[in-house]
Protein backbone atom coordinates (compact mmCIF):
# COMPACT_ATOMS: atom_id res chain seq x y z
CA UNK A 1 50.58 29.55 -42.06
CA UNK A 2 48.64 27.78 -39.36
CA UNK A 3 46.21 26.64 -41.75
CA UNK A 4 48.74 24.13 -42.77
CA UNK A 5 50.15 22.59 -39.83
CA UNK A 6 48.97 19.05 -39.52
CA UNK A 7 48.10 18.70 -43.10
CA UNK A 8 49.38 16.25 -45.30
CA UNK A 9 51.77 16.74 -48.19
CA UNK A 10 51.38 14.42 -51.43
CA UNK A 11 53.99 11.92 -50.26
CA UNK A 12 52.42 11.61 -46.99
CA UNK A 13 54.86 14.05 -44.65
CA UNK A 14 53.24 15.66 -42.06
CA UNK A 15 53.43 19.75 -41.92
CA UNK A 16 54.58 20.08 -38.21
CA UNK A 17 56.16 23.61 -38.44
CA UNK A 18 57.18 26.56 -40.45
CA UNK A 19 60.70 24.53 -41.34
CA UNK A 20 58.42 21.53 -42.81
CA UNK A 21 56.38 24.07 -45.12
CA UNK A 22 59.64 25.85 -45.67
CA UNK A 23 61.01 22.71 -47.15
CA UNK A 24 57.57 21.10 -48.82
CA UNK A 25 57.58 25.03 -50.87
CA UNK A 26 61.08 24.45 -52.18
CA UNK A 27 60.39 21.30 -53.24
CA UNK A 28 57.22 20.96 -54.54
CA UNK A 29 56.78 24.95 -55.88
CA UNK A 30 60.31 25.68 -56.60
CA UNK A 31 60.19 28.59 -54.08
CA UNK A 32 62.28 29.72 -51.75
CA UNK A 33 61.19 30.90 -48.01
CA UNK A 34 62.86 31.02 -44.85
CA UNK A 35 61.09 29.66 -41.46
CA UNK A 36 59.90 32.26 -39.30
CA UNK A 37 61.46 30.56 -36.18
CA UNK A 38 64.97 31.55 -37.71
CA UNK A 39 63.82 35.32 -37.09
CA UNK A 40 62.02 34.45 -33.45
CA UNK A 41 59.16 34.37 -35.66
CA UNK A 42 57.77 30.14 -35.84
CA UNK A 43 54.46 29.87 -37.53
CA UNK A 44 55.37 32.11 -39.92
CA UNK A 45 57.15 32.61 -43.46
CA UNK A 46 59.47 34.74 -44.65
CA UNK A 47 59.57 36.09 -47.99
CA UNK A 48 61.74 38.45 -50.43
CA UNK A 49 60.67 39.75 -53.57
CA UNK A 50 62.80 41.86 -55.14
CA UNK A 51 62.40 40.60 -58.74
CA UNK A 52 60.04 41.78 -61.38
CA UNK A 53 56.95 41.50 -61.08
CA UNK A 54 56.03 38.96 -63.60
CA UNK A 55 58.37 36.35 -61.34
CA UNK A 56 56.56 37.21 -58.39
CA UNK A 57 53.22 36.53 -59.58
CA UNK A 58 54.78 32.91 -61.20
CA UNK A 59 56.26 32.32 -57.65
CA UNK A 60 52.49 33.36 -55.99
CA UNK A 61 51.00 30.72 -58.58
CA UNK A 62 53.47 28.10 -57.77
CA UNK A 63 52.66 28.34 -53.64
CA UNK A 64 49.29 28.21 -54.47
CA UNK A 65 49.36 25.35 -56.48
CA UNK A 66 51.80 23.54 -53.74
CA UNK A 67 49.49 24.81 -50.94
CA UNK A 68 46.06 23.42 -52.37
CA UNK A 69 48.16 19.99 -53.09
CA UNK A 70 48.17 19.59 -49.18
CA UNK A 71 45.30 17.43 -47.64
């Protein structure tokens, strides 16, 4: 997740924390996380997958696709 603080997202916001790539995910990929600072966690993601497999691997391609959109 560090990797992506400070980057830019296609709009222009600026990734300052774990709630800012929380939000960019569900927006841009369609995904849902949760900020690790809501478990005394910041700087990281939280994420629940218990769905088939097939929608896992659509929700891994999404977040990759968002993810390489930041600059």
């Amino acid at each position: 997740m560090h990797a992506y603080l400070g980057k830019k997202t296609p709009i222009g916001t600026i990734i300052q924390d774990d709630q800012d790539l929380t939000l960019y995910l569900l927006n841009s990929a369609n995904v849902v996380t949760i900020p690790g600072s809501k478990f005394d966690c910041p700087g990281h993601l939280r994420l629940a997958y218990s769905v088939n497999p097939s929608t896992i691997e659509i929700g891994v391609q999404h977040l990759a696709k968002a993810l390489n959109c930041l600059q």
